[in-house]
Protein backbone atom coordinates (compact mmCIF):
# COMPACT_ATOMS: atom_id res chain seq x y z
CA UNK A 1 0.00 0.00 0.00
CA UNK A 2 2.65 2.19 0.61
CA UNK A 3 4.22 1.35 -2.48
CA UNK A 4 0.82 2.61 -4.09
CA UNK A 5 0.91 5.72 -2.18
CA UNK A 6 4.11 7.03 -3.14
CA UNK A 7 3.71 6.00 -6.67
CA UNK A 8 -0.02 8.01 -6.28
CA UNK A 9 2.22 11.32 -4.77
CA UNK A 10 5.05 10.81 -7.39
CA UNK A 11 2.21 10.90 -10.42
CA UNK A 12 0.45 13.82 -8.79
CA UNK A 13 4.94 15.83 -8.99
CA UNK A 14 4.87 14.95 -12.24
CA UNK A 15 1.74 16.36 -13.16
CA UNK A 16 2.05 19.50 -11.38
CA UNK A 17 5.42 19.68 -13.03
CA UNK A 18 4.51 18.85 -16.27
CA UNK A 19 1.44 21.29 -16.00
CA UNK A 20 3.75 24.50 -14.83
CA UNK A 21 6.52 23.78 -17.57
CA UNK A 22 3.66 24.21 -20.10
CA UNK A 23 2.38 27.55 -18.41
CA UNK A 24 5.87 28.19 -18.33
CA UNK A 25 6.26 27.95 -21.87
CA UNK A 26 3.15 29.93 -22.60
CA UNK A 27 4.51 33.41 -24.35
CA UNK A 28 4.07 36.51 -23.03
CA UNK A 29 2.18 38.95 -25.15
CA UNK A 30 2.75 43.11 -25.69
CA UNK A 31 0.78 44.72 -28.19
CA UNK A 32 1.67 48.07 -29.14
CA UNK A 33 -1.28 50.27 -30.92
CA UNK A 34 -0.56 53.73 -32.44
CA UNK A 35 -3.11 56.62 -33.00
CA UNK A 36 -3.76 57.49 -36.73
CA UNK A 37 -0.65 57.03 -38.79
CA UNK A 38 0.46 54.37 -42.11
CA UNK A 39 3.25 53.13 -42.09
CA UNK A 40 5.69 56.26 -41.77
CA UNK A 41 8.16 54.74 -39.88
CA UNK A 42 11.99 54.65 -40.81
CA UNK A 43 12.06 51.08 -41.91
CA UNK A 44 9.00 51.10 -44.30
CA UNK A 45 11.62 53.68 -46.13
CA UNK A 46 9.77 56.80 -44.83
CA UNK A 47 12.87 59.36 -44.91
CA UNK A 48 10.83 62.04 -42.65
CA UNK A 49 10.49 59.38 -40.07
CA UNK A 50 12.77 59.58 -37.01
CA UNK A 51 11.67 56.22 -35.46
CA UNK A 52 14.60 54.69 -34.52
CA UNK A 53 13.47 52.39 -31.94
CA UNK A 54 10.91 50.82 -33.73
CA UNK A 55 13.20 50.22 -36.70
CA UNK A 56 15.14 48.21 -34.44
CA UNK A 57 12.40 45.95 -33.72
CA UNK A 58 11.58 45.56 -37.25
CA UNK A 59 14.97 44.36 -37.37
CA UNK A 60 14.72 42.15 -34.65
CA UNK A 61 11.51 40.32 -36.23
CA UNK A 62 9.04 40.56 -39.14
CA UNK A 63 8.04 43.23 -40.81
CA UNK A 64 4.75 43.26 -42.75
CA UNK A 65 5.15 45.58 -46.13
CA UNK A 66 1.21 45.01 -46.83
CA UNK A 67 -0.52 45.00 -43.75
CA UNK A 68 -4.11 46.54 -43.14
CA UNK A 69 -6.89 47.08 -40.95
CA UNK A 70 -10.41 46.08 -41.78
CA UNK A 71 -12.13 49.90 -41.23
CA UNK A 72 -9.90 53.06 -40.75
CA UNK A 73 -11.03 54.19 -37.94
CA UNK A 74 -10.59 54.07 -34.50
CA UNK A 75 -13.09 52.60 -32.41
CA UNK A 76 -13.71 50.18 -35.34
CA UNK A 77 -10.02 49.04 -35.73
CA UNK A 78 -9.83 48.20 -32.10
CA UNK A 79 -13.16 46.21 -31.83
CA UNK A 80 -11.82 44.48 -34.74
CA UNK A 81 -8.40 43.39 -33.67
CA UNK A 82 -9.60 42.74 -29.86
CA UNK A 83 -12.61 40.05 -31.82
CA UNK A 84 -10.72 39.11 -35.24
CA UNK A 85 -14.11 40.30 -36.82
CA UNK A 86 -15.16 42.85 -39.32
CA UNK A 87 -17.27 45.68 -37.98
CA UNK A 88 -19.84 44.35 -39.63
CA UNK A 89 -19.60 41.40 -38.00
CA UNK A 90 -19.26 43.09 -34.09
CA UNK A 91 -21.28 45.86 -34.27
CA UNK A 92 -18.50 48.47 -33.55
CA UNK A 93 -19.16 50.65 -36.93
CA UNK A 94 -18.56 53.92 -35.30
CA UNK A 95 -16.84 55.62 -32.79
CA UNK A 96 -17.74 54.68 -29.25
CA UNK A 97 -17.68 58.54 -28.26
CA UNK A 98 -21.03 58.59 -30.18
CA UNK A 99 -22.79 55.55 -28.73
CA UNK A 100 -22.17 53.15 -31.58
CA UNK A 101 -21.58 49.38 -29.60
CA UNK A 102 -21.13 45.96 -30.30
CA UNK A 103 -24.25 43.75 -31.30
CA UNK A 104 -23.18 41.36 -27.76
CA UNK A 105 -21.71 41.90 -24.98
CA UNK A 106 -20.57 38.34 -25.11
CA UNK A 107 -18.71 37.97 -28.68
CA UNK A 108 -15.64 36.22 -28.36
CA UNK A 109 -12.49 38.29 -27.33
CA UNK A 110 -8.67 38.15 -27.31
CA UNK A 111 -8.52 38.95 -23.42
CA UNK A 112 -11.59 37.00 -21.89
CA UNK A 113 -9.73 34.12 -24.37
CA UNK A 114 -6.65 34.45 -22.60
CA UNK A 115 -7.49 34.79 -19.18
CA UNK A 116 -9.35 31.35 -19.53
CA UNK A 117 -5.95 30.29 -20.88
CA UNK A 118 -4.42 31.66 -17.48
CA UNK A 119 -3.04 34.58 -18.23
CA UNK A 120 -3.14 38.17 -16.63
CA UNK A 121 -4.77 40.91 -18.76
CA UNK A 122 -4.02 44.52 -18.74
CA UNK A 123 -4.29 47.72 -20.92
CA UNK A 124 -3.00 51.02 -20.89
CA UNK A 125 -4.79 54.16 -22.80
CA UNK A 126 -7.98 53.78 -24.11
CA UNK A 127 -9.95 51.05 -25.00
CA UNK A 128 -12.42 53.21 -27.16
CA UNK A 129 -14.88 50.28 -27.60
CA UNK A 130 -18.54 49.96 -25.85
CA UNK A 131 -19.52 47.91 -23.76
CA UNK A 132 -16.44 48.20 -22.07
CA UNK A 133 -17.92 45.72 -19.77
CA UNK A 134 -17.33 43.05 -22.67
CA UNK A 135 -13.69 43.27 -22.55
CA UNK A 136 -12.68 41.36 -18.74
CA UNK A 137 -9.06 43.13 -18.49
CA UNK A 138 -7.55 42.65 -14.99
CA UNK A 139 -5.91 46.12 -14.93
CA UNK A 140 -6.90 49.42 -16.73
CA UNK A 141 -4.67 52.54 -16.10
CA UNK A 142 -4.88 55.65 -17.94
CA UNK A 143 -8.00 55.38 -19.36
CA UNK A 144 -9.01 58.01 -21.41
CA UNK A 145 -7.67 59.16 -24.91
CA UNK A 146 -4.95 61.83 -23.76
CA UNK A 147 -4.62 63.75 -26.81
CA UNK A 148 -2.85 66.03 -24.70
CA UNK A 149 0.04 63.70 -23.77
CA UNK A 150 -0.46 64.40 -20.39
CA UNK A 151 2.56 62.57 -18.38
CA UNK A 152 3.19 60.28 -20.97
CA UNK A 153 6.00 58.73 -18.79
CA UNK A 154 3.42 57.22 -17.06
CA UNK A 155 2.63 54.60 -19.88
CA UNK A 156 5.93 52.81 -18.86
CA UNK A 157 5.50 53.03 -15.42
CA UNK A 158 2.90 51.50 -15.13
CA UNK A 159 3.28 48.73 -18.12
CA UNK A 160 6.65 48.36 -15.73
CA UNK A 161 4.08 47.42 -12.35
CA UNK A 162 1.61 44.99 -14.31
CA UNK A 163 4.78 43.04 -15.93
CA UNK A 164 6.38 42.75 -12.93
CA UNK A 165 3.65 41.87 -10.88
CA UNK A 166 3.08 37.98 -10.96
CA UNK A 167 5.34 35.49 -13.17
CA UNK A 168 2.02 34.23 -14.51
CA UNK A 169 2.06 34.51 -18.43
CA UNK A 170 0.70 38.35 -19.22
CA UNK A 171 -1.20 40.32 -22.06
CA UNK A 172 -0.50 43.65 -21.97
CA UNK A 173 -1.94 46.02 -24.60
CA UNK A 174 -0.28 49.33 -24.64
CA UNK A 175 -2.45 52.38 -26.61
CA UNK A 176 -0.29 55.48 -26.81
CA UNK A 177 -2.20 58.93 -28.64
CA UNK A 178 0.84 59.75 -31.08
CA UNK A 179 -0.38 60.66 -33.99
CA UNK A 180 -3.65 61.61 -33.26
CA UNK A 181 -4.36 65.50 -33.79
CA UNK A 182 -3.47 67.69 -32.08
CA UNK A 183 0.21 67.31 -33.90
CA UNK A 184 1.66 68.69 -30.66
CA UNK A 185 5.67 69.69 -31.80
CA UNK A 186 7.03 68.98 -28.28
CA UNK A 187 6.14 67.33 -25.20
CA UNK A 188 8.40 67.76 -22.11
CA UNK A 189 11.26 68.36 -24.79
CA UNK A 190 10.41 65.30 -26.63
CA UNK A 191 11.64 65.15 -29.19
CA UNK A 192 14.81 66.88 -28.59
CA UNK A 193 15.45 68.55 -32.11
CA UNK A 194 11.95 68.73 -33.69
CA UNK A 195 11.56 68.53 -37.39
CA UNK A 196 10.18 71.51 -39.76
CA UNK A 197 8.73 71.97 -43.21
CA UNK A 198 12.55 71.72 -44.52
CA UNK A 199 12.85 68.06 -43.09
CA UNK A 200 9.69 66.59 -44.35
CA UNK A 201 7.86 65.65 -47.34
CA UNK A 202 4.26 65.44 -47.70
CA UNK A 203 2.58 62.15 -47.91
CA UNK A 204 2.20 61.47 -52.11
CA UNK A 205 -1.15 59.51 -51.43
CA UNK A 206 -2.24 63.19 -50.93
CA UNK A 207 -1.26 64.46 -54.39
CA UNK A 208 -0.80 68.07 -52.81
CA UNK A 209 2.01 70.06 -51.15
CA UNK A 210 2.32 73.85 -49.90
CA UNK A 211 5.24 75.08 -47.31
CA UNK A 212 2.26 76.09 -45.52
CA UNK A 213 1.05 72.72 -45.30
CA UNK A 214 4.45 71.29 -44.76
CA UNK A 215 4.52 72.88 -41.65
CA UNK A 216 1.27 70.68 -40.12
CA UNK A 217 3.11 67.63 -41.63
CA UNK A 218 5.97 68.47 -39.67
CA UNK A 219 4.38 68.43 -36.17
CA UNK A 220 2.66 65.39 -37.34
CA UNK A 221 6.21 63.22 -37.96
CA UNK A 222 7.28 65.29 -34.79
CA UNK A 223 4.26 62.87 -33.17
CA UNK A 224 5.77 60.28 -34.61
CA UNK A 225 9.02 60.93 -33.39
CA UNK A 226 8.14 61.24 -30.03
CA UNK A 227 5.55 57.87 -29.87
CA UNK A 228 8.80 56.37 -31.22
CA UNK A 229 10.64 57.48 -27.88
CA UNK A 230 7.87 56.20 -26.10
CA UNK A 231 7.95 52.73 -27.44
CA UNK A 232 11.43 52.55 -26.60
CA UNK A 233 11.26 53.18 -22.76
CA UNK A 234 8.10 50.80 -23.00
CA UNK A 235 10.68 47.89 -24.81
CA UNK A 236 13.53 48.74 -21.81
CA UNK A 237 10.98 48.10 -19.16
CA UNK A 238 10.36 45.00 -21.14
CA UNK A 239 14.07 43.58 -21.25
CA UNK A 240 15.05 44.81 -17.99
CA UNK A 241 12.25 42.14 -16.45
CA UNK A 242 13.76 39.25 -17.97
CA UNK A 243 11.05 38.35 -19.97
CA UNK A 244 11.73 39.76 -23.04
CA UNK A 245 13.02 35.91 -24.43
CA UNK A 246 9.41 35.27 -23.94
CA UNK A 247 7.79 37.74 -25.02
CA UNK A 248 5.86 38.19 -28.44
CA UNK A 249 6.17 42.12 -29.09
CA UNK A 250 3.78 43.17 -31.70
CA UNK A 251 3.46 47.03 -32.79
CA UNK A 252 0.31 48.14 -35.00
CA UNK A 253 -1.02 51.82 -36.21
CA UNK A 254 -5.14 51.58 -35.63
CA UNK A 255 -5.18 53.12 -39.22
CA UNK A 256 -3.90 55.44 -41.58
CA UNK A 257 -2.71 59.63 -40.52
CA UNK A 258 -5.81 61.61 -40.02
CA UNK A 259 -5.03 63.50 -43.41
CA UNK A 260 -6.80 63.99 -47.05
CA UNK A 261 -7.34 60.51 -48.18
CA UNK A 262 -6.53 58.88 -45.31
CA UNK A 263 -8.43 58.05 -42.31
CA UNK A 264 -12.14 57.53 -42.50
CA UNK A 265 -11.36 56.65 -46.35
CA UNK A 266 -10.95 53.00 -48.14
CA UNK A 267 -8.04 54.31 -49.68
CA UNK A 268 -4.74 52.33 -49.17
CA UNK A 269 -3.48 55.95 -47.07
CA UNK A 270 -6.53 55.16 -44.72
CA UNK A 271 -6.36 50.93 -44.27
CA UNK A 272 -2.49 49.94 -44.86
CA UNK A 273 -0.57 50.50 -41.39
CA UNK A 274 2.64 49.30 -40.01
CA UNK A 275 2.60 45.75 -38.66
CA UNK A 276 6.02 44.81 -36.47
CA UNK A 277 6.11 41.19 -34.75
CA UNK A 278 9.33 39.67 -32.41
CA UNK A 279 9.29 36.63 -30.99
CA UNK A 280 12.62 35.26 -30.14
CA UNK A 281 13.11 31.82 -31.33
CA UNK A 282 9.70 31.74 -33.44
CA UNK A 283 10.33 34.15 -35.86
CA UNK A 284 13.36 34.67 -38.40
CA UNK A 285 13.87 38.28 -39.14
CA UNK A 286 12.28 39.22 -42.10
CA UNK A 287 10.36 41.17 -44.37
CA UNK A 288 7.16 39.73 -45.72
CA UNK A 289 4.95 41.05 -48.76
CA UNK A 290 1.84 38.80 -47.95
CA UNK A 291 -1.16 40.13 -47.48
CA UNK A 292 -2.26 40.28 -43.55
CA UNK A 293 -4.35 41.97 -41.50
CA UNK A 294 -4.92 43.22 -38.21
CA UNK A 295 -7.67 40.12 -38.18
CA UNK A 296 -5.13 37.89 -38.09
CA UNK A 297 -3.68 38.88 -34.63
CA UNK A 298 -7.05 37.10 -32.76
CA UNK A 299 -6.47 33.73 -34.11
CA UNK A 300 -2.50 33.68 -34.22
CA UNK A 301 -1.98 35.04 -30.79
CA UNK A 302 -4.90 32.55 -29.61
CA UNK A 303 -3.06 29.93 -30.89
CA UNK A 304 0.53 30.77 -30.00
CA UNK A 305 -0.96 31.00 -25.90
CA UNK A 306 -2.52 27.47 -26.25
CA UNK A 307 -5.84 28.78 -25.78
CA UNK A 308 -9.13 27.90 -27.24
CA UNK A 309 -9.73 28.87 -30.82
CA UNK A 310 -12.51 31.14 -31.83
CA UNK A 311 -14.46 29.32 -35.09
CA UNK A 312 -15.29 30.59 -37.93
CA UNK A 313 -13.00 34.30 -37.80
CA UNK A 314 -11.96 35.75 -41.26
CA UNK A 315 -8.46 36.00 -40.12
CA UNK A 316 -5.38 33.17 -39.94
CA UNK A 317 -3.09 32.56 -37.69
CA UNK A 318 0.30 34.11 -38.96
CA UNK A 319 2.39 31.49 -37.79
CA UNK A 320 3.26 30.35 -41.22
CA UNK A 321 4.99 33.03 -42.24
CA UNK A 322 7.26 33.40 -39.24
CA UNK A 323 9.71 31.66 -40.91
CA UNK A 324 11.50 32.34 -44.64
CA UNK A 325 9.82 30.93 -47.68
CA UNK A 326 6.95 30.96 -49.60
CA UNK A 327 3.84 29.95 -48.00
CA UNK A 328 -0.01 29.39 -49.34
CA UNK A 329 -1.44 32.27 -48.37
CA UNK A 330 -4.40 35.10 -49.34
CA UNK A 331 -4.67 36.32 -52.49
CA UNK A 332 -6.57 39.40 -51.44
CA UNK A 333 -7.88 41.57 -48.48
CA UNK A 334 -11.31 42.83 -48.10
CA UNK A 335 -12.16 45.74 -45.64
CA UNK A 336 -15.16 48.18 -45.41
CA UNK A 337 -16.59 51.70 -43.81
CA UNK A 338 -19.70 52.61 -42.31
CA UNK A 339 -19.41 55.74 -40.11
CA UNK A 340 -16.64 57.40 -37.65
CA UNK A 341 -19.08 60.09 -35.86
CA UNK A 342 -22.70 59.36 -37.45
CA UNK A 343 -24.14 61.65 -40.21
CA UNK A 344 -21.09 64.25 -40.77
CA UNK A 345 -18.97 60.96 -41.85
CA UNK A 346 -21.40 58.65 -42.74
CA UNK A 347 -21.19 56.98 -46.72
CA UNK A 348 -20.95 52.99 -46.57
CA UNK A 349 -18.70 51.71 -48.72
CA UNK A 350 -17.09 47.87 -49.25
CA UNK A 351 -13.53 47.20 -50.81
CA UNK A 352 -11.27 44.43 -52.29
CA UNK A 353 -7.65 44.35 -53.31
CA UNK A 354 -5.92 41.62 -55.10
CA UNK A 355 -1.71 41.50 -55.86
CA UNK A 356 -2.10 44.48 -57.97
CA UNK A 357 -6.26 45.89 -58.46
CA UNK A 358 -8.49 47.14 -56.23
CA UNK A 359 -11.93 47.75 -56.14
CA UNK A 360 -14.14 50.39 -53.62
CA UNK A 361 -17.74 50.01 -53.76
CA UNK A 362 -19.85 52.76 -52.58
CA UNK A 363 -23.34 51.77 -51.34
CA UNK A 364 -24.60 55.69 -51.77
CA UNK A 365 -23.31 56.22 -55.01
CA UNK A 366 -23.24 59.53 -56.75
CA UNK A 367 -24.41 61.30 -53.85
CA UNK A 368 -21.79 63.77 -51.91
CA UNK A 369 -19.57 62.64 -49.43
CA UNK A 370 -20.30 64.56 -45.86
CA UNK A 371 -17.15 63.69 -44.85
CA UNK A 372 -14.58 65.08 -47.59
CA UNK A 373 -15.75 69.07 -46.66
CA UNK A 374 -15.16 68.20 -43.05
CA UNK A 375 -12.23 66.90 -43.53
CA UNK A 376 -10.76 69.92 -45.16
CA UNK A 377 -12.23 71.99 -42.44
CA UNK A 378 -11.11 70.15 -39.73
CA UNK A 379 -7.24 70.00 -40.98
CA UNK A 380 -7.31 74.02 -41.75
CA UNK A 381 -8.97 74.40 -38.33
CA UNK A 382 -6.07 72.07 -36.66
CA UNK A 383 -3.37 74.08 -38.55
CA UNK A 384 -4.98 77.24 -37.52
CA UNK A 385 -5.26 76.44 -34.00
CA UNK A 386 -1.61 75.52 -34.34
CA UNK A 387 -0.61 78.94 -35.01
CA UNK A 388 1.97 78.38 -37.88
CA UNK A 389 3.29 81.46 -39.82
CA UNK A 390 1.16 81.16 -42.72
CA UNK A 391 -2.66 80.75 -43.50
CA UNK A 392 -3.47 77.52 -45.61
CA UNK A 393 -6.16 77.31 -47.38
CA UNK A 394 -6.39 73.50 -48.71
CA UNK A 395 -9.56 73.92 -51.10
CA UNK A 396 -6.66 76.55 -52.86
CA UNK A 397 -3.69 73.89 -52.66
CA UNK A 398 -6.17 70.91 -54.36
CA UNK A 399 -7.04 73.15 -56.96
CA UNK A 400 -3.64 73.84 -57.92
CA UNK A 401 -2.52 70.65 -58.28
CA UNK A 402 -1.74 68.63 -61.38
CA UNK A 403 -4.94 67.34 -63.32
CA UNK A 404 -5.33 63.48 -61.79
CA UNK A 405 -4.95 65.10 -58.49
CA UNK A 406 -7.73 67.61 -58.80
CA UNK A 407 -10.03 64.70 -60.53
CA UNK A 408 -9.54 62.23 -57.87
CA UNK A 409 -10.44 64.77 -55.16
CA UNK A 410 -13.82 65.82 -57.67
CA UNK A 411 -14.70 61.90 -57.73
CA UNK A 412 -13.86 61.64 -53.77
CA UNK A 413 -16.69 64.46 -52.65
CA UNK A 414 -18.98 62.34 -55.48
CA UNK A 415 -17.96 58.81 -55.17
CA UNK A 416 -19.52 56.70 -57.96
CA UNK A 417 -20.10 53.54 -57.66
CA UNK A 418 -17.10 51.72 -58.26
CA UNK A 419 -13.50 52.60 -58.17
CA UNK A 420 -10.79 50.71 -59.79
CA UNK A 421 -7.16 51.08 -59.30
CA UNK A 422 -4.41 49.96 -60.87
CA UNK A 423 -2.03 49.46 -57.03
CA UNK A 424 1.51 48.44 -59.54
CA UNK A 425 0.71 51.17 -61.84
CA UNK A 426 -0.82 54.02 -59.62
CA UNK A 427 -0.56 52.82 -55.79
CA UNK A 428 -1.82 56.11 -54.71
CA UNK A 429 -5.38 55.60 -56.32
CA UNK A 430 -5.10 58.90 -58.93
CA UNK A 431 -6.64 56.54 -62.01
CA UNK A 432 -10.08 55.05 -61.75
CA UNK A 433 -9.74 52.36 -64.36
CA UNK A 434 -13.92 51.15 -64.06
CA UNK A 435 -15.40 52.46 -66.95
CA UNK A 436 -12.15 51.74 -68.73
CA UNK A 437 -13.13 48.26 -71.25
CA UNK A 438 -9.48 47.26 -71.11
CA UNK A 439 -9.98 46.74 -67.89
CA UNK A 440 -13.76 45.03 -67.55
CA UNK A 441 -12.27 41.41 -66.91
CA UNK A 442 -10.59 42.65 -64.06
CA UNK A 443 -13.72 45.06 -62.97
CA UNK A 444 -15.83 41.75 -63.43
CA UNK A 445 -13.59 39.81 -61.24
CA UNK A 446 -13.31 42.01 -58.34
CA UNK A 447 -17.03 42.27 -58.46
CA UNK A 448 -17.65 38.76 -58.00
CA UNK A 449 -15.06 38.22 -55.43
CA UNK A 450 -16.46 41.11 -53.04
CA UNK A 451 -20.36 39.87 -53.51
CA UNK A 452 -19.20 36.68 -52.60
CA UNK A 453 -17.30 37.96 -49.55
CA UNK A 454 -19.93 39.91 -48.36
CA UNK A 455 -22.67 37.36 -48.56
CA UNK A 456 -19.94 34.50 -47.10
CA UNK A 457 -19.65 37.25 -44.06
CA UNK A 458 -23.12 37.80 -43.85
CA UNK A 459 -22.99 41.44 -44.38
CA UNK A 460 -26.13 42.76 -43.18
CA UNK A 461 -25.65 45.51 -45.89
CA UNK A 462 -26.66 43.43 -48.60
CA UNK A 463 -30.14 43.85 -47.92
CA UNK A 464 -31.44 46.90 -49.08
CA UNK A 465 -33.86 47.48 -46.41
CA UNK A 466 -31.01 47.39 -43.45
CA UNK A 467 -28.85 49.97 -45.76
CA UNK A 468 -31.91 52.10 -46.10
CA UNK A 469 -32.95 51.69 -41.93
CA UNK A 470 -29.08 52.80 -41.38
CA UNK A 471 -28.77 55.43 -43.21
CA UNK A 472 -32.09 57.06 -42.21
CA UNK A 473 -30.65 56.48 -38.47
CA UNK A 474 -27.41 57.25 -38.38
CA UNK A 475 -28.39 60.73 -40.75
CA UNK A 476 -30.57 61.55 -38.13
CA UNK A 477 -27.45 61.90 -35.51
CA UNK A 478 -25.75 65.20 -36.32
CA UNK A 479 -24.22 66.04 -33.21
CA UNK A 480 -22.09 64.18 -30.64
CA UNK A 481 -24.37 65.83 -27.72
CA UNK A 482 -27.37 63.94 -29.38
CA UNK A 483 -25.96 61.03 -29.78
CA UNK A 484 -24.68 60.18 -26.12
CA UNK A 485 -28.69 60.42 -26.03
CA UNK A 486 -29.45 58.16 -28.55
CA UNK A 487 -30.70 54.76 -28.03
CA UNK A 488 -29.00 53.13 -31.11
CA UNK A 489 -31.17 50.71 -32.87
CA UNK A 490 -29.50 49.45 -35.83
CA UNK A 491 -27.57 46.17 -33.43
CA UNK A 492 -31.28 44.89 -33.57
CA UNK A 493 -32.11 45.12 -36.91
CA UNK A 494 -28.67 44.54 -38.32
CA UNK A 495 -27.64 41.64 -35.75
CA UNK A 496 -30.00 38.93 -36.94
CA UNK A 497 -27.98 38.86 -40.68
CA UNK A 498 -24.29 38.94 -38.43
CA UNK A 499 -25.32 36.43 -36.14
């Protein structure tokens, strides 16, 4: 009997054991988000970026050259990489700010996923989602948006007290406000030397340029700059716990700069951002030109922490491409828009792009864009608040510019209903190839391919009677003080097609 009993106690050692090695193997995970900016970064061969630290870690791991989000915009983004689902899927098709919310409470997430799995959940800055509720994170410091980088030393102190905390395994998700406007030049003399209209060029997917507008670009890589700073005291309170072997580091950008044709657009300067992963000893340094998305985070970091899998989410898990070689993989991406703060940005549209074409569908075609005026208001009334030198006046600057650039700002206040672009041939969308019949096979193709992915997602847009409830609601919101008030109804009308 004895014999029994020590054999029972030695079983029960080596279980135990054998359970905390494979906790112990379990990989930490940080996950870096940026406010509003592409990839203008140093090592996506940006030469106005000063980003130093996060060009190391592209070094140090894999860089994505065509990574994208599935909406440009904020609230949207995050829902969507926090889920692995399309807004149209969660609900999340506006900004929280203005009362837009997930269809449930009790869809599927990355940190309810891990904790199951045994891990410790935190985040730091804002989650920008609703129902907050739905997202179970064990710690939640600094929680509003700080545009005004209010002690912004604090985001590594306190990413420093979670990490060091417990040796469970941790997700930490770390949301700084560079780049969002303001473009504040200097906080707390960060960054040291900050750049000017003579160091910096203006993004081409714009198609415009002025010194005067230089000078707003500036601040705006001066943003950069200093989020770049802030990632690197965040990566030395990393390595100097000693679990930076075990850590998978990931850095995103929620979407593209908060510029003309950028956020709030389906233009590549509004969905492609920078994607950076380490892991050491899982990935080989690398760049990859795959197709990914911020939908594949869900299902790769799910699987990487041994937790349960989430069925049926758009995304894959990136682990085959950690490694060098080619790889089946996604031929094309498919992303979307809906809203960012109800009627003044409101004008559904659907998207697909392929190795070289893409395709933007607008479901309100030939009807004007609310958003493009506002968007030239709102950067002249950020420079102006700014208080630079000179006046700019961007309605003047786009109607100076060369021919294409003047026609593809006419077709963005008007959208029709389909765009075509050429990506090898004109990769900042200029050209608009659909009426063109050298080009109808293509047109045809991309067609098919984005019905097909919107009925295989169950896009509740596709019936004409949801589109037309939408729009009548979310027109009907003008202002952000009456729509804190508003009882949103389209999650019970549109939820029955995503469930």
């Amino acid at each position: 009997m004895m014999h029994n009993l020590r054999l029972l106690c030695c079983l029960l050692v080596t279980t135990c054991l054998t359970s905390s090695l494979a906790v112990a193997k379990q990989p930490n995970i940080l996950l870096i988000v940026s406010e509003d900016n592409g990839p203008e970064l140093g090592c996506y061969g940006d030469h106005s970026a000063r980003t130093p630290h996060l060009d190391r870690l592209a070094q140090q791991g894999l860089r994505f050259a065509q990574a994208y989000v599935p909406q440009s915009g904020c609230s949207q983004s995050r829902a969507s990489f926090l889920t692995g689902l399309y807004p149209h899927q969660h609900g999340q098709i506006g900004l929280a700010t203005w009362g837009f919310r997930l269809y449930r409470e009790d869809t599927p997430n990355l940190p309810r996923r891990l904790k199951a799995a045994g891990y410790r959940t935190g985040i730091i800055g804002k989650l920008h989602i609703n129902p907050a509720s739905a997202f179970p994170f064990d710690y939640h410091e600094i929680t509003s948006a700080n545009f005004q980088r209010k002690d912004l030393g604090a985001y590594a102190k306190n990413a420093k007290a979670f990490i060091t905390a417990a040796d469970s395994p941790f997700f930490l998700s770390v949301n700084y406000p560079d780049a969002h406007d303001p473009w504040i030049k200097q906080v707390a003399g960060v960054p040291e030397k900050p750049q000017t209209r003579n160091d910096v060029q203006v993004m081409r997917y714009m198609g415009i340029d002025s010194p005067a507008f230089r000078d707003m670009v500036a601040d705006y890589y001066n943003c950069m700059s200093r989020l770049d700073t802030l990632v690197g005291d965040l990566l030395q309170v990393l390595e100097r716990s000693g679990r930076s072997d075990n850590t998978i580091v990931i850095y995103i950008g929620d979407h593209g700069a908060d510029m003309l044709r950028g956020k709030r657009t389906c233009y590549e300067g509004g969905l492609r951002i920078p994607m950076l992963i380490r892991w050491p000893g899982h990935i080989t340094p690398q760049v990859r030109n795959e197709l990914v998305s911020t939908l594949d985070l869900m299902p790769t970091l799910l699987q990487a922490a041994g937790a349960t899998a989430v069925k049926d989410l758009p995304g894959a898990a990136l682990q085959p491409l950690f490694q060098p070689g080619d790889k089946p993989w996604r031929t094309h991406f498919f992303a979307e828009y809906h809203t960012h703060a109800a009627a003044p940005n409101y004008f559904p549209q659907r998207c697909v792009r392929g190795p070289r074409f893409k395709l933007i569908e607008s479901l309100l075609p030939d009807t004007i864009h609310p958003d493009y005026a506002k968007t030239i208001e709102k950067l002249h009334g950020d420079y102006t608040q700014q208080s630079y030198e000179e006046s700019l006046d961007l309605n003047s600057v786009i109607h100076g510019a060369r021919a294409e650039v003047r026609t593809a700002y006419q077709l963005m206040r008007k959208p029709p209903r389909f765009q075509l672009y050429d990506l090898q041939n004109d990769p900042y969308e200029f050209h608009n190839l659909a009426n063109d019949p050298k080009h109808a096979e293509v047109l045809a193709d991309l067609q098919s391919r984005l019905q097909r992915w919107r009925n295989n997602t169950h896009d509740p847009l596709t019936d004409p009677e949801n589109l037309r409830k939408l729009t009548a609601e979310v027109r009907s919101v003008q202002k952000k003080s009456v729509a804190r008030k508003h009882a949103w109804q389209y999650p019970k009308y549109l939820k029955p097609s995503a469930d």
